[in-house]
Protein backbone atom coordinates (compact mmCIF):
# COMPACT_ATOMS: atom_id res chain seq x y z
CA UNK A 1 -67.46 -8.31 -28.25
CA UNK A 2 -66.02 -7.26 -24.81
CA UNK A 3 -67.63 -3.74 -23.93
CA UNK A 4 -64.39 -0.61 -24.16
CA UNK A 5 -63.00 0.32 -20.81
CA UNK A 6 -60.86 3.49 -20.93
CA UNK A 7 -59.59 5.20 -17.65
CA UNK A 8 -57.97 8.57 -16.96
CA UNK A 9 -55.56 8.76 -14.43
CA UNK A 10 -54.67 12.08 -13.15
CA UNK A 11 -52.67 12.97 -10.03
CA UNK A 12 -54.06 15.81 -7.72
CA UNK A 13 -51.96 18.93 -7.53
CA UNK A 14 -49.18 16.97 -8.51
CA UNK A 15 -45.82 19.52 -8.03
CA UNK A 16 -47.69 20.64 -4.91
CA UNK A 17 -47.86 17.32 -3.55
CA UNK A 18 -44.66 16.07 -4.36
CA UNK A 19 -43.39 19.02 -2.52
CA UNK A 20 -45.54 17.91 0.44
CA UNK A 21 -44.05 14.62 0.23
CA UNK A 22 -40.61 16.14 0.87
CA UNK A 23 -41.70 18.53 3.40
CA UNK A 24 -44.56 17.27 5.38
CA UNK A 25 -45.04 20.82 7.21
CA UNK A 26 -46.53 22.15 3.84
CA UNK A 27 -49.30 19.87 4.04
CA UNK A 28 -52.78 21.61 4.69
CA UNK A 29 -51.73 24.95 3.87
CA UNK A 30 -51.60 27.08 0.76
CA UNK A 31 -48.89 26.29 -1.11
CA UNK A 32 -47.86 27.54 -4.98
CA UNK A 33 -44.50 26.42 -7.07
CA UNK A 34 -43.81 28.54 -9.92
CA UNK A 35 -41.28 30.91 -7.99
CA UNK A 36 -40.75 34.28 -6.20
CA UNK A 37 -43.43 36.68 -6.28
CA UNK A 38 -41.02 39.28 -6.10
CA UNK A 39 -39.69 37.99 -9.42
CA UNK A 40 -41.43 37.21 -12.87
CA UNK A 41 -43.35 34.08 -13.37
CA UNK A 42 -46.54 32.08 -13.61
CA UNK A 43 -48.41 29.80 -10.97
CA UNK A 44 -47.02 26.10 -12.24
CA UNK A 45 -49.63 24.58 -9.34
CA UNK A 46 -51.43 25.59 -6.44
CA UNK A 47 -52.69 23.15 -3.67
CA UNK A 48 -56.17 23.18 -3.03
CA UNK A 49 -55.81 24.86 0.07
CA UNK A 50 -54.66 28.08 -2.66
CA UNK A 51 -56.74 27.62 -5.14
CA UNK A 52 -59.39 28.52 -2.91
CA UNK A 53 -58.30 31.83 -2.53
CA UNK A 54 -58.77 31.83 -6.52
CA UNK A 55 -55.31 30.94 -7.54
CA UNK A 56 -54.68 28.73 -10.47
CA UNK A 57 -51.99 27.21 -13.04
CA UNK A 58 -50.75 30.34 -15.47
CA UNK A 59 -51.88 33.23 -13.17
CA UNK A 60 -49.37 35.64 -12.18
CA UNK A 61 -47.15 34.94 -8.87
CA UNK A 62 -47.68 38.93 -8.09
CA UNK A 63 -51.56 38.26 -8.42
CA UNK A 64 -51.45 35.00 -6.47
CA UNK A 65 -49.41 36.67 -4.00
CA UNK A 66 -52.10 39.61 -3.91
CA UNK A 67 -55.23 36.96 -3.57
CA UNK A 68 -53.44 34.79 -0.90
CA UNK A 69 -50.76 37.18 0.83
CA UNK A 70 -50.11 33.75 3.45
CA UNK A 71 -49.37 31.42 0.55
CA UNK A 72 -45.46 29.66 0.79
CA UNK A 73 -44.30 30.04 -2.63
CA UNK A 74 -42.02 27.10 -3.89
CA UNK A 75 -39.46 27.08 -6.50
CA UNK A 76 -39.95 24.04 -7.90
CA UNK A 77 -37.61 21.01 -9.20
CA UNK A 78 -38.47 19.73 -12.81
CA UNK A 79 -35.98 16.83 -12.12
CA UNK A 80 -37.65 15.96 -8.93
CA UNK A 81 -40.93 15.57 -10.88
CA UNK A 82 -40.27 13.85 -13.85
CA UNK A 83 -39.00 11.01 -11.20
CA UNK A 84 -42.35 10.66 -9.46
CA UNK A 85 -43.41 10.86 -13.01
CA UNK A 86 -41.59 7.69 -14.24
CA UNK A 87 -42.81 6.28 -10.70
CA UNK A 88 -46.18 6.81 -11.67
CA UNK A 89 -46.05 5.98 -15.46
CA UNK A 90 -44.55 2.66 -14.27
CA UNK A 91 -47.61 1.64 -11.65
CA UNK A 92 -49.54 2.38 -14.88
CA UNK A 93 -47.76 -0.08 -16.85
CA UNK A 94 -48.04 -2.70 -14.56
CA UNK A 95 -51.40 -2.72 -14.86
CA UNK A 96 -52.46 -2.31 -19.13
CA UNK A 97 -49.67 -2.08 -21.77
CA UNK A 98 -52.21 0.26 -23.72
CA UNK A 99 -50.85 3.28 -22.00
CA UNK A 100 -50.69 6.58 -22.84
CA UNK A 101 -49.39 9.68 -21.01
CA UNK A 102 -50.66 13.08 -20.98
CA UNK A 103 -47.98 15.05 -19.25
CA UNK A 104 -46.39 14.17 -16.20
CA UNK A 105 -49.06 13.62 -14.19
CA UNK A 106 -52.01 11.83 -15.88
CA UNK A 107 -52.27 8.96 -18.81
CA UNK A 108 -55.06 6.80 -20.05
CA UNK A 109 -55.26 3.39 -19.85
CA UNK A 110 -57.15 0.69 -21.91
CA UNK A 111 -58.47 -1.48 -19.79
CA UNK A 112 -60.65 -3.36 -21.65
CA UNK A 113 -60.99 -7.19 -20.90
CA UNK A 114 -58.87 -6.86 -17.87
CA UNK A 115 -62.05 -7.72 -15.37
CA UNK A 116 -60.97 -10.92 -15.02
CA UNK A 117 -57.59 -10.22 -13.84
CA UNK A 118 -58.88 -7.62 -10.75
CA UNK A 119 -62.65 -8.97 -10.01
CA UNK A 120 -63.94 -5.78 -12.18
CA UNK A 121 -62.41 -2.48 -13.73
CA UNK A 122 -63.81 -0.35 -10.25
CA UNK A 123 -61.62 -2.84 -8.63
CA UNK A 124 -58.63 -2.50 -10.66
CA UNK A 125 -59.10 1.23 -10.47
CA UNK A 126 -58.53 1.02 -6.61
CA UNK A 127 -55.46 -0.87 -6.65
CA UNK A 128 -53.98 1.56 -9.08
CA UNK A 129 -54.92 4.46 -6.34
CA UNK A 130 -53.92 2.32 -3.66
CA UNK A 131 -49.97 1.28 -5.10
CA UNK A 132 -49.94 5.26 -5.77
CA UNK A 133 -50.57 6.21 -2.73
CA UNK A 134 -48.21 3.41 -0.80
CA UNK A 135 -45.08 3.86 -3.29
CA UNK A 136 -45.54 7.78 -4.00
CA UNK A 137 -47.63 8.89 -1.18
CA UNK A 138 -49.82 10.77 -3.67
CA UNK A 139 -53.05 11.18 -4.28
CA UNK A 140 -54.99 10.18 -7.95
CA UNK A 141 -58.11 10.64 -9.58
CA UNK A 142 -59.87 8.20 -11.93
CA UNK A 143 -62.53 8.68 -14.40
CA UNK A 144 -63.79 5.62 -16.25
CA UNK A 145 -65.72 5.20 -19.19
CA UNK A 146 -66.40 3.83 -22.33
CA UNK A 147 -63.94 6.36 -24.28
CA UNK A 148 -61.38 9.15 -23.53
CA UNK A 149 -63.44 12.20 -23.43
CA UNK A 150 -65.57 11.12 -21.16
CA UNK A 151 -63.26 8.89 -18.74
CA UNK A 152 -61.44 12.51 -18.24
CA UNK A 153 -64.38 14.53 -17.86
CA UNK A 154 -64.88 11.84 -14.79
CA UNK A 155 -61.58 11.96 -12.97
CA UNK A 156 -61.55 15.94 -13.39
CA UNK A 157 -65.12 15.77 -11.20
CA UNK A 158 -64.07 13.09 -8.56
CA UNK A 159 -61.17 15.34 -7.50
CA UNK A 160 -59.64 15.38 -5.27
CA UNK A 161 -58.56 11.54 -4.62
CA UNK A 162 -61.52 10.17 -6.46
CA UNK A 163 -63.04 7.75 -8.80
CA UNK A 164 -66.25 7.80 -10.93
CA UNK A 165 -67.12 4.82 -13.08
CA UNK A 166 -69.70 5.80 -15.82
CA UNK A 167 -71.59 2.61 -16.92
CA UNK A 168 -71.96 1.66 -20.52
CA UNK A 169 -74.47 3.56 -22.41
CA UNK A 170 -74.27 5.94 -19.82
CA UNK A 171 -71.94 8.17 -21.03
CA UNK A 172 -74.15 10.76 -23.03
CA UNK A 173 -76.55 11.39 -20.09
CA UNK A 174 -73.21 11.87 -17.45
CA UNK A 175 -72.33 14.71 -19.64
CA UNK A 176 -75.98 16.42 -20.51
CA UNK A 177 -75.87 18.82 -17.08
CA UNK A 178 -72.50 20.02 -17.13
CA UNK A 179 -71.37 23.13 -18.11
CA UNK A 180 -70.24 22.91 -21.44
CA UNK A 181 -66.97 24.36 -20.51
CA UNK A 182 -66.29 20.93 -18.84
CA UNK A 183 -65.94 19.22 -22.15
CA UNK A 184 -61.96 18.51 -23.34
CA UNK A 185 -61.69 20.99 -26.51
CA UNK A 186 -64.21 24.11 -25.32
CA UNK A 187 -61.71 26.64 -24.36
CA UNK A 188 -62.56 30.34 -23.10
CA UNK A 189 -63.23 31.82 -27.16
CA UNK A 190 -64.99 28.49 -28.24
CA UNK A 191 -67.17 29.14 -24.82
CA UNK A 192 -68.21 32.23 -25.19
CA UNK A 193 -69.67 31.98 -28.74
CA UNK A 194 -71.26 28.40 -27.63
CA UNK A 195 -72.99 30.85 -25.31
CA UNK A 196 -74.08 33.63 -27.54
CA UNK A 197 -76.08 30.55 -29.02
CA UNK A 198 -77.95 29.78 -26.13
CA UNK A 199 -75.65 27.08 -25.64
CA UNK A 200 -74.60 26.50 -21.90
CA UNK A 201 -74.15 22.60 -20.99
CA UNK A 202 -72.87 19.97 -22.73
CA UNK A 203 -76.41 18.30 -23.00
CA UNK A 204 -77.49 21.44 -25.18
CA UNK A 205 -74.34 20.88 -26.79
CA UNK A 206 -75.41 17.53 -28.00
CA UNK A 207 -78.78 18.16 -29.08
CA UNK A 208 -77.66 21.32 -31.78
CA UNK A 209 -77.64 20.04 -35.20
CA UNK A 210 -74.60 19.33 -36.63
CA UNK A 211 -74.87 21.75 -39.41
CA UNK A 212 -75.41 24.17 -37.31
CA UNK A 213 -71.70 23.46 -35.38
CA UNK A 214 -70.03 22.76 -38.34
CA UNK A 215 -70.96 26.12 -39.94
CA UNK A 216 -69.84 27.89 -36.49
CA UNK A 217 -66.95 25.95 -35.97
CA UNK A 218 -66.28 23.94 -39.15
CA UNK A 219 -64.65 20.29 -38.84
CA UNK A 220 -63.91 20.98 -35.11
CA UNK A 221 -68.01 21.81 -34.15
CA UNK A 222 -68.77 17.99 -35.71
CA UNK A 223 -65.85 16.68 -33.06
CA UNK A 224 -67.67 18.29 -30.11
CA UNK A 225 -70.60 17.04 -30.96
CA UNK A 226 -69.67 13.72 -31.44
CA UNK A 227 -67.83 13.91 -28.03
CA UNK A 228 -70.96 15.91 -26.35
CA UNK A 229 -73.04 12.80 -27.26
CA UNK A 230 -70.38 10.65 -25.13
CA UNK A 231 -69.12 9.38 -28.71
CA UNK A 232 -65.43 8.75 -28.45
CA UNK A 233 -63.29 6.04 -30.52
CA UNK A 234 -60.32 7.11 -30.14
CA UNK A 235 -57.54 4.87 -29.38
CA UNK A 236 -54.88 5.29 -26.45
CA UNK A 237 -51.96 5.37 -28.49
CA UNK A 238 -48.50 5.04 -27.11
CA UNK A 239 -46.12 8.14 -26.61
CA UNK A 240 -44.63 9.19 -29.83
CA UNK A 241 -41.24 10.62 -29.91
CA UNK A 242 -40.74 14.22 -29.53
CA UNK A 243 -41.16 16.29 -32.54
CA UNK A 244 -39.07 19.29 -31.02
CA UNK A 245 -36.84 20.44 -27.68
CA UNK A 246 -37.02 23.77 -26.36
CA UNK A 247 -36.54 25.93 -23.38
CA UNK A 248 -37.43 29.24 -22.18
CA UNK A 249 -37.52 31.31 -19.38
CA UNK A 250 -39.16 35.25 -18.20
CA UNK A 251 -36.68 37.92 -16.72
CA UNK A 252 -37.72 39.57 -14.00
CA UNK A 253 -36.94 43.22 -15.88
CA UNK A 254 -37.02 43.59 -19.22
CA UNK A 255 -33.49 43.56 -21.02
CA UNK A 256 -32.07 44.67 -23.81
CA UNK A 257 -28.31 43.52 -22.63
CA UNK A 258 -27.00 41.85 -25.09
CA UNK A 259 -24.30 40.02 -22.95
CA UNK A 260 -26.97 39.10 -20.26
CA UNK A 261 -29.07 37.81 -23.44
CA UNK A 262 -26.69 35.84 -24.78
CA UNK A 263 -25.34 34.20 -21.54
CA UNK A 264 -29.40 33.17 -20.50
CA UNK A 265 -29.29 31.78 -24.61
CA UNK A 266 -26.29 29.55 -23.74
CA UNK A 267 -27.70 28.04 -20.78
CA UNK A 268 -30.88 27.55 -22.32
CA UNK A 269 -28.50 26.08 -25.87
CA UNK A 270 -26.93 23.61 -23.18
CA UNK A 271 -29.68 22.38 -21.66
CA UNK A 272 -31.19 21.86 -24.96
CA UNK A 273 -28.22 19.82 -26.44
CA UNK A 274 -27.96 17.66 -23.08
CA UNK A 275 -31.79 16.68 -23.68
CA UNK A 276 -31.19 16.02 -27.49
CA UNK A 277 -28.48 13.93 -26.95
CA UNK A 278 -29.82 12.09 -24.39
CA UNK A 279 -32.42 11.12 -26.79
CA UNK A 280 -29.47 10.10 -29.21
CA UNK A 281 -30.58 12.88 -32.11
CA UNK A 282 -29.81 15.48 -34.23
CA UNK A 283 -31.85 18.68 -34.80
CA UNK A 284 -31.83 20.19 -38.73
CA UNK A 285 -33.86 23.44 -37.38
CA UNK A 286 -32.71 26.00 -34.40
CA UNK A 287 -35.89 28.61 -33.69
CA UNK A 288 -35.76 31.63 -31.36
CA UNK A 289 -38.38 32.63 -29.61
CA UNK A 290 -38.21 36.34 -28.15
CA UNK A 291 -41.04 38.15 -26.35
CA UNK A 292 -40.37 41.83 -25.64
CA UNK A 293 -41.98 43.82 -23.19
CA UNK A 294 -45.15 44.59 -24.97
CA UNK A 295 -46.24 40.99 -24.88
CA UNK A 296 -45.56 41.01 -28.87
CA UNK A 297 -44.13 37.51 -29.28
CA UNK A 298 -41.66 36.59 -32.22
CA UNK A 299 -40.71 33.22 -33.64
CA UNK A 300 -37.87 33.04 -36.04
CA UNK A 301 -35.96 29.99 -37.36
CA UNK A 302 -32.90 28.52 -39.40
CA UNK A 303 -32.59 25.32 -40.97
CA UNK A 304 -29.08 23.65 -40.91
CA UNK A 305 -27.36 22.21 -44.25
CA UNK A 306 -27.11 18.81 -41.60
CA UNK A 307 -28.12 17.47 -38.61
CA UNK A 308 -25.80 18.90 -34.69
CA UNK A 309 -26.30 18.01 -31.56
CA UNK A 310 -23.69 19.99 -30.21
CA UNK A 311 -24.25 23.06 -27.65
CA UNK A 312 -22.12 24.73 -29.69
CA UNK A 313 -24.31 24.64 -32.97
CA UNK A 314 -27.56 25.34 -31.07
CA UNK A 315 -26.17 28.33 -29.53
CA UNK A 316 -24.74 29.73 -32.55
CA UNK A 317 -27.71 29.50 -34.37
CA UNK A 318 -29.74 30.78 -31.91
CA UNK A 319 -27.26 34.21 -31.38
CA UNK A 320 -27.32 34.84 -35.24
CA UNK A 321 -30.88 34.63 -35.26
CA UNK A 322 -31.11 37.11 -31.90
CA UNK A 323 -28.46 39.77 -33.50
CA UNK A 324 -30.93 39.78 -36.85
CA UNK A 325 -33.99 39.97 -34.52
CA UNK A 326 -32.57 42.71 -32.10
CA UNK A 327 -30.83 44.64 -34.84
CA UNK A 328 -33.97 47.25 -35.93
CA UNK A 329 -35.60 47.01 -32.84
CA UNK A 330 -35.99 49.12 -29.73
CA UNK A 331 -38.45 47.46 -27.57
CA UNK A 332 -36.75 45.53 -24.66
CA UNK A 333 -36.79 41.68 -24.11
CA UNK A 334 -39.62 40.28 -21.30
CA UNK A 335 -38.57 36.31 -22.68
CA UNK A 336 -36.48 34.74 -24.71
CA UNK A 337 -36.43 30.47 -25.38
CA UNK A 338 -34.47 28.44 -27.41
CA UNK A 339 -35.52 25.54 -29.35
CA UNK A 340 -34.35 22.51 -31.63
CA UNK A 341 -36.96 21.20 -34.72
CA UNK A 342 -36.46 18.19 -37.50
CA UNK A 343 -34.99 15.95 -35.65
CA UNK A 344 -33.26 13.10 -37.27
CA UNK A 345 -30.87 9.83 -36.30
CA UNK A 346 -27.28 10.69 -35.82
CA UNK A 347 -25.85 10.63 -40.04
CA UNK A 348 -21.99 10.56 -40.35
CA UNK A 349 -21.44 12.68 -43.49
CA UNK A 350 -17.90 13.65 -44.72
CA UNK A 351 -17.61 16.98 -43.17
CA UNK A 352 -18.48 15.70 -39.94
CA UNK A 353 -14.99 13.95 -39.97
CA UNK A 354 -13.80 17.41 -39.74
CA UNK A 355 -11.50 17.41 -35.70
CA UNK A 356 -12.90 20.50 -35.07
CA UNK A 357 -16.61 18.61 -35.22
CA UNK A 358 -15.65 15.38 -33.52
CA UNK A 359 -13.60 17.12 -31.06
CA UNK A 360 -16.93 19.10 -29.92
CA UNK A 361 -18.84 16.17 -30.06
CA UNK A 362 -16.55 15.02 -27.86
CA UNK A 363 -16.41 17.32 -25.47
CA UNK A 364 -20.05 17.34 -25.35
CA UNK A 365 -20.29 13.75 -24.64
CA UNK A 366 -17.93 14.12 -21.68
CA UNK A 367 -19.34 17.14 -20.34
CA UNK A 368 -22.88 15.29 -20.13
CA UNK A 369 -20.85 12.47 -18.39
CA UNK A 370 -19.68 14.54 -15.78
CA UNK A 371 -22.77 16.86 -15.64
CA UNK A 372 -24.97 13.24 -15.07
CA UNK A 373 -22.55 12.08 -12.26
CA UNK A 374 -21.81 15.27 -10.25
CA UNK A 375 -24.53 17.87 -11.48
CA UNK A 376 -25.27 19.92 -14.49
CA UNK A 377 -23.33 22.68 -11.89
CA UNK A 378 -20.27 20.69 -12.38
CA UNK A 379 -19.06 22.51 -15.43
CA UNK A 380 -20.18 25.68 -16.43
CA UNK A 381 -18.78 27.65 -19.41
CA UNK A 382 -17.37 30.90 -19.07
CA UNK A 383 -20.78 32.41 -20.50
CA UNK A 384 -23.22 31.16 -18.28
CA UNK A 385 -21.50 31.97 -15.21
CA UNK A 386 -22.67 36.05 -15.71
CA UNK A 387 -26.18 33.74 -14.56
CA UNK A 388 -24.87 33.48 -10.80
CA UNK A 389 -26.51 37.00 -10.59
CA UNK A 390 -29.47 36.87 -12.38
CA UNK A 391 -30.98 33.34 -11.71
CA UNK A 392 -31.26 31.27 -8.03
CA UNK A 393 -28.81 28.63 -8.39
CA UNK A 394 -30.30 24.46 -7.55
CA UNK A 395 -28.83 21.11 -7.63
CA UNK A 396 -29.81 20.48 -11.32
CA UNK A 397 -28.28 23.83 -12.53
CA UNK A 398 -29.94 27.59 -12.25
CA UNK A 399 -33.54 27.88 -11.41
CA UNK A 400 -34.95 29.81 -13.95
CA UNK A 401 -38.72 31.24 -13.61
CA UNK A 402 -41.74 29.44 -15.08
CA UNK A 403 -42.48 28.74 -17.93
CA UNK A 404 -38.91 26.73 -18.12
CA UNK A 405 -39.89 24.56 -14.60
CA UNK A 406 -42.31 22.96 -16.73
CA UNK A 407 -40.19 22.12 -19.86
């Protein structure tokens, strides 16, 4: 029985770099795309060169700014990514059909048997680093392993630009000295009471009884041990189709316009409905999210009779269900998002025959045409273009403020 290989590929400070890519001159400094720090918005990624300062990924851009007043602050392209990201998922592929991604920036691979192709999986390993840094001009790190959990736990410790192999059998002493907020699962609550029980590094992690997790933690404290003791079958699976579609975006004041609300809910609708249909569905659910100025955050949803695509629909939807959310309530708006849920293959029913349905269809389909060829600038409706002086305008459309640059 050939002995499990499972890597985890993971490119360093990947939005940062691909910005570097583009503009050399930002190379070597601190650099942080997310946005203006004048404005509203998160840190999407720092280069090393910031996050020694302390920034990180979801701090705010006035705090980064504070930390690291010399940092360039980059808006950020989404479509610019997600093409290094099909780069990169491609090299991948090249390499192990038993890929699956993580994001846009790392994926695991199963890898086992392939020795004989490469020499041995270290060697393999470097030619996957090496075609990423000759056709991308990035930099990735590589954990290896016998199992996912660990094989990420590796690549996250050989960054930046490195590669740790953990041999066979091996995997359960590798993890013993680490903290045991270095193991995939143990966020910031699950942490903390880990430590209350005297519980600091993974090793300790692996040597509490079971019982003694499960009745802390239930199901989830047998998990972490298993994966404390290096014990990992999980498969790579291939990337399911998305469940949902959403978008959403910060203001940088709190609102309670209602025009300037709904024209941000249109653009958001439209983006939405260009996405959906690219993926050829429908959606049978349209949610709101809304997050006022208090940080309380609000979910609310509507299911369709049948499947839309349309911008149209989405919109609609999403305006009744802001009206009923806005209609008893006082506190202004910090962030609103749109989303799409249940979604389904296209279904011709009778009352879709209706002209006024195909005819928006229609219009949709040509729109996206145009929008694809020229820019999603091309054609704006009469709604959206109130955005011109609220949001930055870019080649794919307006520029709204994290957390959208990541959707």
């Amino acid at each position: 029985m050939m002995t499990r290989r499972i890597m985890h590929i993971d490119l360093d400070a990947f939005f940062v770099s691909v910005e570097q890519v583009d503009n050399p001159a930002l190379k070597g400094k601190p650099v942080v795309v997310g946005g203006n720090p004048e404005r509203r918005g998160v840190v999407a990624a720092a280069s090393y060169e910031a996050r020694a300062f302390g920034l990180h990924a979801g701090m705010p851009l006035v705090t980064a700014s504070r930390l690291c007043p010399q940092a360039i602050f980059i808006e950020g392209s989404f479509s610019k990514y997600r093409r290094a990201s099909h780069h990169f998922m491609a090299i991948l592929a090249d390499f192990s059909p038993y890929l699956e991604p993580m994001g846009l920036d790392e994926a695991f691979l199963d890898v086992t048997g392939f020795e004989s192709l490469h020499g041995s999986i270290h060697a393999m390993a470097l030619k996957i680093k090496q075609r990423v840094k000759d056709e991308l001009r990035l930099s990735a790190s590589i954990g290896i392993a016998g199992g996912k959990v660990v094989a990420k736990v590796a690549s996250e410790l050989s960054k930046p630009d490195g590669l740790i192999e953990v041999a066979p059998g091996e995997e359960r002493a590798f993890l013993a000295p680490l903290e045991v907020a270095k193991l995939p699962g143990v966020g910031r609550k699950t942490e903390q009471l880990l430590k209350r029980r005297g519980i600091k590094t993974i090793g300790a992690l692996a040597s509490t009884p079971v019982a003694t997790l499960k009745a802390e933690l239930g199901i989830y404290g047998e998990a972490l041990h298993r994966h404390a003791n290096g014990i990992d079958e999980r498969r790579v699976l291939p990337p399911t189709e998305a469940k949902s579609i959403s978008r959403e975006t910060t203001f940088a004041e709190d609102t309670r316009d209602l025009s300037r609300l709904k024209a941000t809910l249109r653009y958001l609708s439209e983006r939405v409905g260009s996405q959906l249909r690219e993926q050829e569905k429908e959606a049978r659910c349209i949610v709101l999210k809304l997050r006022y100025a208090d940080f309380t955050t609000i979910s609310r949803s509507h299911t369709l009779s049948q499947g839309a695509s349309t911008d149209q629909a989405i919109f609609e939807g999403g305006v009744a269900l802001l009206e009923k959310a806005l209609s008893k309530e006082t506190r202004a708006v910090r962030l609103i998002g749109i989303g799409v849920a249940g979604l389904t293959e296209p279904a011709r029913q009778l009352d879709m025959l209706k002209p006024a349905n195909l005819r928006s269809e229609q219009l949709n389909k040509t729109i996206d045409r145009i929008r694809k060829k020229y820019g999603f600038r091309a054609i704006q409706t009469g709604q959206t273009l109130r955005l011109r002086d609220i949001f930055p305008e870019g080649d794919e459309g307006y520029t709204l403020p994290t957390p959208s640059l990541s959707r």
